[in-house]
Protein backbone atom coordinates (compact mmCIF):
# COMPACT_ATOMS: atom_id res chain seq x y z
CA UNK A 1 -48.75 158.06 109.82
CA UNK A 2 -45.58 156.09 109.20
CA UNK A 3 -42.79 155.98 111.49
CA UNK A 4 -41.44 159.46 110.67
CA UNK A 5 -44.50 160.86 110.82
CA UNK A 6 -45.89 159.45 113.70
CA UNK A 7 -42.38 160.71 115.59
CA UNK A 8 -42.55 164.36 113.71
CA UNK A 9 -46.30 164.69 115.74
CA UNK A 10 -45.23 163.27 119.19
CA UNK A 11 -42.19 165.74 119.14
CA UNK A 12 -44.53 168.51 117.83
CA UNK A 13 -46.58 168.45 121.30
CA UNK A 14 -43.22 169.47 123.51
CA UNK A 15 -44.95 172.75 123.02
CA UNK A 16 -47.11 171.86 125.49
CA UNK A 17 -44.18 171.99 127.69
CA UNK A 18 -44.11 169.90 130.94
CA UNK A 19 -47.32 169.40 133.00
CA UNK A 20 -46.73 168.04 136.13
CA UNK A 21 -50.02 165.99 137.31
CA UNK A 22 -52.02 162.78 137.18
CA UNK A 23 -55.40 163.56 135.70
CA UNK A 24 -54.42 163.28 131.61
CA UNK A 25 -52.43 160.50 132.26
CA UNK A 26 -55.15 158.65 133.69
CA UNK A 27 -57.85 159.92 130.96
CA UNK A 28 -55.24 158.79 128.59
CA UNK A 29 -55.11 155.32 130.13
CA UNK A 30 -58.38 154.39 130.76
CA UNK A 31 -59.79 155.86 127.22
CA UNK A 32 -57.28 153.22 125.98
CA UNK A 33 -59.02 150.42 127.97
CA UNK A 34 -56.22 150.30 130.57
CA UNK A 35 -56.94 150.88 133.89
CA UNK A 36 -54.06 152.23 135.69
CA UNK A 37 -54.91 150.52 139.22
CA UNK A 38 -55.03 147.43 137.77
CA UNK A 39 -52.27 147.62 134.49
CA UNK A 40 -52.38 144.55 133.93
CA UNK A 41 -48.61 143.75 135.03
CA UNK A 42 -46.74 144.01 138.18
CA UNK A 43 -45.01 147.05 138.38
CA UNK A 44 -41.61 147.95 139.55
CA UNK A 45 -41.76 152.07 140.08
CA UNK A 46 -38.45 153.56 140.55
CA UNK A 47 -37.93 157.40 141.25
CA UNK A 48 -34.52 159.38 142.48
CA UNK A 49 -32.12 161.80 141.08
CA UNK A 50 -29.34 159.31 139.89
CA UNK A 51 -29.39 155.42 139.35
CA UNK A 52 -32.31 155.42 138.21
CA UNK A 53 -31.86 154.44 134.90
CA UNK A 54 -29.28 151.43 136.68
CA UNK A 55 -31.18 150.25 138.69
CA UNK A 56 -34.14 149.38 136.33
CA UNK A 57 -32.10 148.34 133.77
CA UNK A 58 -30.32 145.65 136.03
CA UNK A 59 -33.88 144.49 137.93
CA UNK A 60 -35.29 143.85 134.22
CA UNK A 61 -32.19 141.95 133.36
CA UNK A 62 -32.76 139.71 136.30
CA UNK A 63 -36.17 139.11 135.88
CA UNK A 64 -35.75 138.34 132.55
CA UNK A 65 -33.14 135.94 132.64
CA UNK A 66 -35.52 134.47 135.27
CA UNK A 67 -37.99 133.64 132.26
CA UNK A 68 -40.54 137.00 133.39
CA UNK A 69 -41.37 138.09 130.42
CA UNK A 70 -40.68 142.45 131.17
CA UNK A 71 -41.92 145.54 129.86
CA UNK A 72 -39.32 148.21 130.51
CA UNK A 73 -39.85 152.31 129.93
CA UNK A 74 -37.38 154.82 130.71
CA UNK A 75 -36.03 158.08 130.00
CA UNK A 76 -34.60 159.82 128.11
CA UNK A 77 -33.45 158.20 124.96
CA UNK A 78 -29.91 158.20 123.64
CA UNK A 79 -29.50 157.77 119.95
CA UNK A 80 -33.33 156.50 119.11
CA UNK A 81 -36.76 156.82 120.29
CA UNK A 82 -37.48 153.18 120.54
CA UNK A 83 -34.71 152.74 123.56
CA UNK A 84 -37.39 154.07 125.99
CA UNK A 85 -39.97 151.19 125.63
CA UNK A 86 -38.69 147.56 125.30
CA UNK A 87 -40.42 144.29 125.64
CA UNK A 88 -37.42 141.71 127.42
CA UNK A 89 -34.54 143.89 126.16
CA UNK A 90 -36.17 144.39 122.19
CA UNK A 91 -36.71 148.26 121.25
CA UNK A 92 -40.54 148.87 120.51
CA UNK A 93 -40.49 147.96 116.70
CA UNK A 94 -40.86 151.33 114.38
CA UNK A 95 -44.39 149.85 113.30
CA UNK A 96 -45.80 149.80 116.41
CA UNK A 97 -44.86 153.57 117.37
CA UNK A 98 -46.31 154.19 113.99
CA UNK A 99 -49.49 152.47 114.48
CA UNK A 100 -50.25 153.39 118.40
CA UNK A 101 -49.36 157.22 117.97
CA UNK A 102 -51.64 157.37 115.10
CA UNK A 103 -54.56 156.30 117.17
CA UNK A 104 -53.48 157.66 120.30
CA UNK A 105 -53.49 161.21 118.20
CA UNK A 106 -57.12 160.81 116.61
CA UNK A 107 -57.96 160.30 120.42
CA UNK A 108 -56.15 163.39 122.04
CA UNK A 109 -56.85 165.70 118.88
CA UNK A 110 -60.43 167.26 120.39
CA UNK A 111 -58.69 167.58 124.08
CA UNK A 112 -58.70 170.86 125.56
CA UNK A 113 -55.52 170.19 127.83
CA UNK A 114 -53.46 168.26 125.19
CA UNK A 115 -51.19 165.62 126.95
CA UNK A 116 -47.53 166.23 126.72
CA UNK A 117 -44.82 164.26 125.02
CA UNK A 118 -43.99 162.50 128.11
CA UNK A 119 -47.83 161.55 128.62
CA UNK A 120 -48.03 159.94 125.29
CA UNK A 121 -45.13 158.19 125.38
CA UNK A 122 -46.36 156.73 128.82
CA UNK A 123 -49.45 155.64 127.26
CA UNK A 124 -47.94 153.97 124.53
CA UNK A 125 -45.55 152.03 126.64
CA UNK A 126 -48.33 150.89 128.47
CA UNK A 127 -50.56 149.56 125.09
CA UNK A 128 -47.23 147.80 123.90
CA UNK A 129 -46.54 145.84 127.02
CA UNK A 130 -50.37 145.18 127.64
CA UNK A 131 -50.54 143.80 124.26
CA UNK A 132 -47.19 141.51 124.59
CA UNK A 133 -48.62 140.50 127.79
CA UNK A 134 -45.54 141.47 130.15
CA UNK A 135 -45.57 139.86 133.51
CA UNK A 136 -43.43 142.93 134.86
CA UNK A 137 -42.93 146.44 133.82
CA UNK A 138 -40.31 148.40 135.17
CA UNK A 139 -41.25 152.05 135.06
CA UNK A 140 -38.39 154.97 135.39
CA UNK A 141 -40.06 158.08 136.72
CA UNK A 142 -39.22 161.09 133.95
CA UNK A 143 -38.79 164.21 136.93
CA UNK A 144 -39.83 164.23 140.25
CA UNK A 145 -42.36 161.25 141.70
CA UNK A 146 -45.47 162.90 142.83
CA UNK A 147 -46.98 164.68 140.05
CA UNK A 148 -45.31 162.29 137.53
CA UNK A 149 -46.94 160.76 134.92
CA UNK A 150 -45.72 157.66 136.28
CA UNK A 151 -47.32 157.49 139.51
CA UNK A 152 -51.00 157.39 138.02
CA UNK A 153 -49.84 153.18 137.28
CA UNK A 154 -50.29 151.33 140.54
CA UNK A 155 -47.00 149.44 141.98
CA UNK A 156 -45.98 146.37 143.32
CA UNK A 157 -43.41 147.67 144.48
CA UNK A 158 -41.77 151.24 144.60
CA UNK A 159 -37.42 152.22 144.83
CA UNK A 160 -35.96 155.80 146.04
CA UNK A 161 -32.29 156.04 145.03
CA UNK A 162 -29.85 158.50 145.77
CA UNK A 163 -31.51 162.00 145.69
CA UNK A 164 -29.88 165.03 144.82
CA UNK A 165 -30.39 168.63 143.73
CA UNK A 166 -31.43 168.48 140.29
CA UNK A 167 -34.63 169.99 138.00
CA UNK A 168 -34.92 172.55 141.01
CA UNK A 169 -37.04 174.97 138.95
CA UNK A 170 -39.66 172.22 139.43
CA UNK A 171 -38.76 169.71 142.23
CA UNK A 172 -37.83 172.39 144.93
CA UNK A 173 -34.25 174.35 146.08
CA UNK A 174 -33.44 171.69 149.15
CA UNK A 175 -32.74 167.90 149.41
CA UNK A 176 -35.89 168.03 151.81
CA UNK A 177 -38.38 169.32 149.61
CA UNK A 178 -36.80 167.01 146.40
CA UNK A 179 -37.07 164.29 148.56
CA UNK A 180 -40.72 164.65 149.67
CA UNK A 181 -41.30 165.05 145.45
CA UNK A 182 -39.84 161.71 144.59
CA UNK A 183 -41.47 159.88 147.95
CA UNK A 184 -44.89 161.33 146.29
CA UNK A 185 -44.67 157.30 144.57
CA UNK A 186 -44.70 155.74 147.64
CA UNK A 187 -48.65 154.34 148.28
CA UNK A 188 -50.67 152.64 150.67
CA UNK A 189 -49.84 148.42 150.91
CA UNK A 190 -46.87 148.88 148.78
CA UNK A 191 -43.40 148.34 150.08
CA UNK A 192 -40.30 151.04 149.26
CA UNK A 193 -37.00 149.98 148.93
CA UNK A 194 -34.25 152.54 149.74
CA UNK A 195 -30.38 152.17 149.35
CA UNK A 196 -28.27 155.42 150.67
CA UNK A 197 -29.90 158.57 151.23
CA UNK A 198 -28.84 161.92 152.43
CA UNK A 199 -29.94 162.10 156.40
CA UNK A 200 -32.70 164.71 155.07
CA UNK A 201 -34.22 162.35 152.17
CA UNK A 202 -34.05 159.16 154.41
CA UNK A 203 -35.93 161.16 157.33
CA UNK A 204 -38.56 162.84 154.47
CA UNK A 205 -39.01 159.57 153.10
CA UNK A 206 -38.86 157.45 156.29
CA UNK A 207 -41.73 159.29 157.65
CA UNK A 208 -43.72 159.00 154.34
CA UNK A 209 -43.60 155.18 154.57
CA UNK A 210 -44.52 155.60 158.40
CA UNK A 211 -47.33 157.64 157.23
CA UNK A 212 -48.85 154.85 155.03
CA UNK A 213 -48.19 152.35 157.13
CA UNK A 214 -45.86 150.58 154.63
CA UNK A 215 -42.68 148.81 155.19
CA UNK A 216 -39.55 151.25 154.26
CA UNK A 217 -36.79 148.47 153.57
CA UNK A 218 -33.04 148.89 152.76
CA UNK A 219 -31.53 146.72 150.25
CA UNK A 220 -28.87 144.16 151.24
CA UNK A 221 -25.36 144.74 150.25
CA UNK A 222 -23.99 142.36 147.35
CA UNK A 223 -22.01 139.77 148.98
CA UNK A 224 -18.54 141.06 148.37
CA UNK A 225 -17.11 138.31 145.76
CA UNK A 226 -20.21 139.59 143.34
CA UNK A 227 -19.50 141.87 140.13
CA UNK A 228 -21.42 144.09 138.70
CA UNK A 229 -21.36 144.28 134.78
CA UNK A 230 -21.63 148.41 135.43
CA UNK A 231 -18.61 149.88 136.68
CA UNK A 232 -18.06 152.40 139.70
CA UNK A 233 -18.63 151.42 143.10
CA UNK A 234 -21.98 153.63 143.51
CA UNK A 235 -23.63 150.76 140.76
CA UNK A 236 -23.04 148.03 143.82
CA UNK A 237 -25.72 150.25 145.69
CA UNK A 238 -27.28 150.35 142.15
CA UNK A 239 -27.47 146.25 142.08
CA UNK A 240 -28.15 145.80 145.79
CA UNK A 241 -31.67 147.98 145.14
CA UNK A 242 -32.19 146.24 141.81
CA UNK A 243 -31.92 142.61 143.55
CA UNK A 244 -34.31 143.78 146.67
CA UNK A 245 -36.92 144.86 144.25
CA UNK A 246 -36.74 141.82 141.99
CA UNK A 247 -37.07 139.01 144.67
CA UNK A 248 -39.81 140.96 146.15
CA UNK A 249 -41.83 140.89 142.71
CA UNK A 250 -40.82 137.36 141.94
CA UNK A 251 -39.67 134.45 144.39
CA UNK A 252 -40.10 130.85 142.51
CA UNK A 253 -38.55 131.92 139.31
CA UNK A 254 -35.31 133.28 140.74
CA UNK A 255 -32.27 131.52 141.93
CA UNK A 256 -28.81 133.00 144.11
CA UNK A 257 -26.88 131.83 140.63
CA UNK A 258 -28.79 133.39 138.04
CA UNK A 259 -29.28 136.55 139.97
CA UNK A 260 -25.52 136.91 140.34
CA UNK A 261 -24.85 135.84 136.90
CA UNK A 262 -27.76 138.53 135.69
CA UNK A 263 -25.72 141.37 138.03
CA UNK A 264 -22.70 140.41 136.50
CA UNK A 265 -24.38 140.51 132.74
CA UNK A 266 -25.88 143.83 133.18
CA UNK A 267 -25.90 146.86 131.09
CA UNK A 268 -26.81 150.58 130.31
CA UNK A 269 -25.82 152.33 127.79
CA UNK A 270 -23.79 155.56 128.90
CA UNK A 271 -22.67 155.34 132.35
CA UNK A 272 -19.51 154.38 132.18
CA UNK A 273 -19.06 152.79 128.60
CA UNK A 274 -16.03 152.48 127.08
CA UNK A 275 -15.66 152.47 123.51
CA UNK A 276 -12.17 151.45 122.65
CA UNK A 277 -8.87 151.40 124.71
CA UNK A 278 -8.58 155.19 125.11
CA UNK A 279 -12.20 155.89 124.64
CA UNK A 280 -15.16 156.23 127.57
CA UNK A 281 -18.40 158.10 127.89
CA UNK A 282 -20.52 159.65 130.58
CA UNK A 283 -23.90 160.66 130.85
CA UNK A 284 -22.81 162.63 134.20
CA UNK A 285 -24.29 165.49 134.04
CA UNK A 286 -25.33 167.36 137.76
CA UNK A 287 -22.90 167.44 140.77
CA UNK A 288 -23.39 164.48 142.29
CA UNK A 289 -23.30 162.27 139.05
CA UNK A 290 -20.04 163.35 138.27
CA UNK A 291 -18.92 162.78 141.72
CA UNK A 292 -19.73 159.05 141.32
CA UNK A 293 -17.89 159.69 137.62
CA UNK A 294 -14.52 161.28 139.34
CA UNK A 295 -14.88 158.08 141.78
CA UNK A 296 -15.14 155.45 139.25
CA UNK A 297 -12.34 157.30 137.18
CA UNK A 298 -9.75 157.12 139.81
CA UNK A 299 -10.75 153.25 140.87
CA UNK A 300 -9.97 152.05 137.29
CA UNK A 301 -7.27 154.37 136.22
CA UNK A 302 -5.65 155.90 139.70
CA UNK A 303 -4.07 159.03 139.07
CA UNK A 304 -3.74 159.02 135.08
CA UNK A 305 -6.08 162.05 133.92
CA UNK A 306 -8.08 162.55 131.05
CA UNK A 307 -8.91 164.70 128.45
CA UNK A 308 -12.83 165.70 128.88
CA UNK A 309 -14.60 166.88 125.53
CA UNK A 310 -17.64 168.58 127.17
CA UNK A 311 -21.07 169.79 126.14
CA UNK A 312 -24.10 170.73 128.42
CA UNK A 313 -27.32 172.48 128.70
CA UNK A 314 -28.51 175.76 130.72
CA UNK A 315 -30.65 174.01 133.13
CA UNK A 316 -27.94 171.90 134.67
CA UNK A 317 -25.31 173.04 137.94
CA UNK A 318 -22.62 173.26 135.39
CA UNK A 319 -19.83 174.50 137.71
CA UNK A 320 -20.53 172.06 140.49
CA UNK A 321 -20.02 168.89 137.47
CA UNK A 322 -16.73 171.13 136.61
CA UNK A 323 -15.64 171.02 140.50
CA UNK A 324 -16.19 167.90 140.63
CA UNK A 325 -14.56 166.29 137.52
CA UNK A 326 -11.48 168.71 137.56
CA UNK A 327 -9.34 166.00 140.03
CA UNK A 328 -9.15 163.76 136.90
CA UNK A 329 -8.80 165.97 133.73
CA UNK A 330 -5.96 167.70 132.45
CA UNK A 331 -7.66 169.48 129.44
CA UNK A 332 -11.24 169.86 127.70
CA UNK A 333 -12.19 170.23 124.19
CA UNK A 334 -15.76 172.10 124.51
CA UNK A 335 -18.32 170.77 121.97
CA UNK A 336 -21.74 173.06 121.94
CA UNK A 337 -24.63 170.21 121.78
CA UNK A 338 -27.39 169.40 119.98
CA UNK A 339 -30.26 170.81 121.68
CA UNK A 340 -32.25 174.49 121.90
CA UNK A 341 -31.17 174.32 125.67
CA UNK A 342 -27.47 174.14 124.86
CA UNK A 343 -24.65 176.19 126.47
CA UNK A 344 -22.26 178.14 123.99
CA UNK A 345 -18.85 177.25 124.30
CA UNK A 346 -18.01 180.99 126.25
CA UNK A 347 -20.75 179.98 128.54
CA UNK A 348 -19.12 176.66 129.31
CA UNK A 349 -15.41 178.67 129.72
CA UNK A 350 -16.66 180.47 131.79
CA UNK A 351 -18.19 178.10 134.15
CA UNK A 352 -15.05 176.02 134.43
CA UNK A 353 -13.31 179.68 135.19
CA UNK A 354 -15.50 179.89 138.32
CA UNK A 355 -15.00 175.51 139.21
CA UNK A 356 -10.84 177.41 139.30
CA UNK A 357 -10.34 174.86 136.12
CA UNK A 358 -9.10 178.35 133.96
CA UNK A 359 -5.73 177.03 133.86
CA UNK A 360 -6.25 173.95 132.12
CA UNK A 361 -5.46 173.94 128.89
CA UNK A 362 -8.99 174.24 126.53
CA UNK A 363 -10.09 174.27 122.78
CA UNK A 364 -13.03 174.11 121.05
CA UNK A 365 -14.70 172.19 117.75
CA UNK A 366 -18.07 172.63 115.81
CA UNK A 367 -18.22 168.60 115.30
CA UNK A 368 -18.24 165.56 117.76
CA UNK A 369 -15.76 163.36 115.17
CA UNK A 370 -13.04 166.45 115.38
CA UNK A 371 -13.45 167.13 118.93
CA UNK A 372 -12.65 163.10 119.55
CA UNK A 373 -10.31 162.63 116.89
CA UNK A 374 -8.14 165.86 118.04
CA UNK A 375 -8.08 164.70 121.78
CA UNK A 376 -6.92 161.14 121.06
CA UNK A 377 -4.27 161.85 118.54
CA UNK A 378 -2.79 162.98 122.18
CA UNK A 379 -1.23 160.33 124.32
CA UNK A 380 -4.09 159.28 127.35
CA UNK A 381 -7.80 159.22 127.27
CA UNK A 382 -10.56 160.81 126.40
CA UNK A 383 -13.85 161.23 128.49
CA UNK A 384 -16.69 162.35 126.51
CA UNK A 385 -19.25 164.12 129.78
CA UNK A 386 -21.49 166.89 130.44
CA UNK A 387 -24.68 166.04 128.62
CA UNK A 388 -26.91 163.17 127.65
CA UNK A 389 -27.06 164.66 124.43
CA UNK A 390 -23.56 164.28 124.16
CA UNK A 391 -23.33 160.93 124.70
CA UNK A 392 -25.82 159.82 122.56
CA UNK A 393 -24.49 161.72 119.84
CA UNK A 394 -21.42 160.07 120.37
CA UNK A 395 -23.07 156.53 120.89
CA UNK A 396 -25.08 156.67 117.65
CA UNK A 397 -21.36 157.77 115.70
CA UNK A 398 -19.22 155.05 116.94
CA UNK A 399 -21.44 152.36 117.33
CA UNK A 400 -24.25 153.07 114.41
CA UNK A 401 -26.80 149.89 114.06
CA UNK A 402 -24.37 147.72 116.54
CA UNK A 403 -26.38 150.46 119.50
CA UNK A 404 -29.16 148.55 119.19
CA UNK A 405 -27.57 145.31 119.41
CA UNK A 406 -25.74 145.92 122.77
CA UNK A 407 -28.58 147.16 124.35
CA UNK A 408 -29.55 143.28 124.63
């Protein structure tokens, strides 16, 4: 298969839906030659319902500018495919997908319990940095912790962020029994690192750490005269995890200077990013992410409001991210996006009806380019929010090839 091809099959097998469990991932593994207690790399596991993505993103840039060479997996992608495995900051080349999916499908075809999307995408991750010989991989869980895909690597160490209700349908309808999902990565002789947690996930996970025997640590603050090249003051907590979990994978390599300097450098795509003078995205998209959003808004731009082009999809607390973001918007251009799972623009009137954001002045486009376009010919800002989809729709049309560049 080439490229295409090879990305045409690995989509084709989200009909096997999500499968939460350990036993294909490890089949998948160790028919691959790679045995998933001993990967071959150090590995930084991080699980939580937001920061995730932050916090491995700024742990691989510090490592890396340390001279540890890192493999680094995460989910989901924004504008291409390749953005979920990289090899010290490089996107997995288009060759490689091609070549490792073909083989890895010749080996799954005669499978009774095909492995899912997610599975596969694990596996091939885990070839690519095994073959570039990565020191350290940084792996993002995809949902949950326990019964992730994820957790059938063994850790060097393991990082709970903030954990909120999100993915109930499969995670469970309290912070409790979310919590006790995403503390499923915790295992025995490996040390967790935790930054704020609700009362009820510190106490679920506190007593899961007890329960191994394994240290539960808190990260450090960053010393106050530190920046952090990701704005909002929730990516300090963000940093502070990301710099506990580096210097306990690597001591000699690391220095107070460069981990500062790496802190200050780092970057992910999406939280946060602005564009142009008027333009910023957002991949906020549950209650508590835009929470953190509303927060960050009103620490850069006090009380001047925005105008929030929207999109989302069914599965997500859509009135809760309306609640919360309706402090700094003044309109919202609704933009239906590009997914199966996507809300129809009634859908999403109605839901900011029931946030008590019906008064706000609303309008809706077929395209991403008119939706932007018509909301900056006004005087302000726009804030494009809602949906990851969004975003990287938007990411991929204002910064085409430059994406990958910046990702660096």
């Amino acid at each position: 298969m080439n490229y295409a091809d090879s990305i045409d099959w690995l989509y084709s097998t989200q009909t096997f839906g999500i499968k939460l469990g350990l036993e294909n991932m490890r089949r998948l593994l160790l028919d691959d030659g790679i045995d998933p207690d001993r990967p071959g790399a150090a590995v930084l596991h991080v699980a939580g319902t937001n920061g995730k993505g932050s916090v491995c993103a700024v742990a691989e840039r510090i490592l890396r500018d340390a001279g540890v060479k890192t493999g680094l997996f995460t989910s989901p992608h924004l504008v291409t495919y390749r953005e979920r495995i990289r090899v010290n900051g490089a996107m997995i080349p288009e060759e490689v997908v091609a070549r490792e999916l073909t083989r890895l499908r010749t080996s799954v075809a005669a499978w009774e319990n095909h492995p899912t999307f997610f599975e596969l995408s694990l596996a091939l991750a885990m070839r690519h940095f095994l073959n570039e010989r990565c020191e350290v991989v940084v792996l993002e869980t995809g949902m949950g912790g326990r019964l992730d895909a994820t957790n059938a690597v063994q850790s060097e160490v393991t990082v709970i962020t903030p954990i909120g209700l999100d993915h109930q349908q499969w995670l469970g309808e309290t912070i409790r029994e979310i919590a006790a999902e995403k503390a499923g990565i915790l295992k025995p002789g490996v040390p967790v690192i935790i930054g704020e947690l609700h009362p009820d996930a510190r106490d679920v996970v506190g007593r899961r750490a007890l329960q191994l025997g394994i240290p539960c640590l808190e990260a450090h603050p960053l010393p106050e005269d530190w920046t952090t090249g990701l704005k909002g003051p929730h990516q300090r907590g963000n940093a502070a995890l990301a710099v506990e979990a580096a210097c306990r994978l690597e001591e000699k390599r690391l220095t107070l200077e460069g981990i500062r300097q790496s802190v200050a450098d780092a970057f992910w795509p999406g939280r946060f990013q602005q564009i142009d003078e008027t333009l910023f995205l957002d991949g906020a998209h549950n209650p508590a992410a835009a929470a953190v959003l509303r927060e960050t808004w009103l620490g850069e731009f006090g009380e001047e409001k925005a105008h929030l082009v929207f999109g989302a999809v069914g599965s997500k607390d859509v009135v809760g991210v309306f609640r919360e973001l309706l402090p700094i918007i003044d309109s919202v251009t609704f933009l239906p996006v590009k997914s199966e799972r996507r809300l129809s623009v009634e859908e999403m009137k109605a839901f900011l009806s029931e946030a008590g954001g019906g008064h706000l002045p609303q309008a809706e486009f077929a395209t991403l380019p008119e939706a932007v376009a018509a909301t900056q010919a006004r005087r302000g800002k726009t804030l494009v929010a809602g949906s990851l989809f969004l975003v990287g729709e938007a990411l991929g049309h204002f910064l085409g090839e430059s994406f990958e560049v910046s990702l660096q």
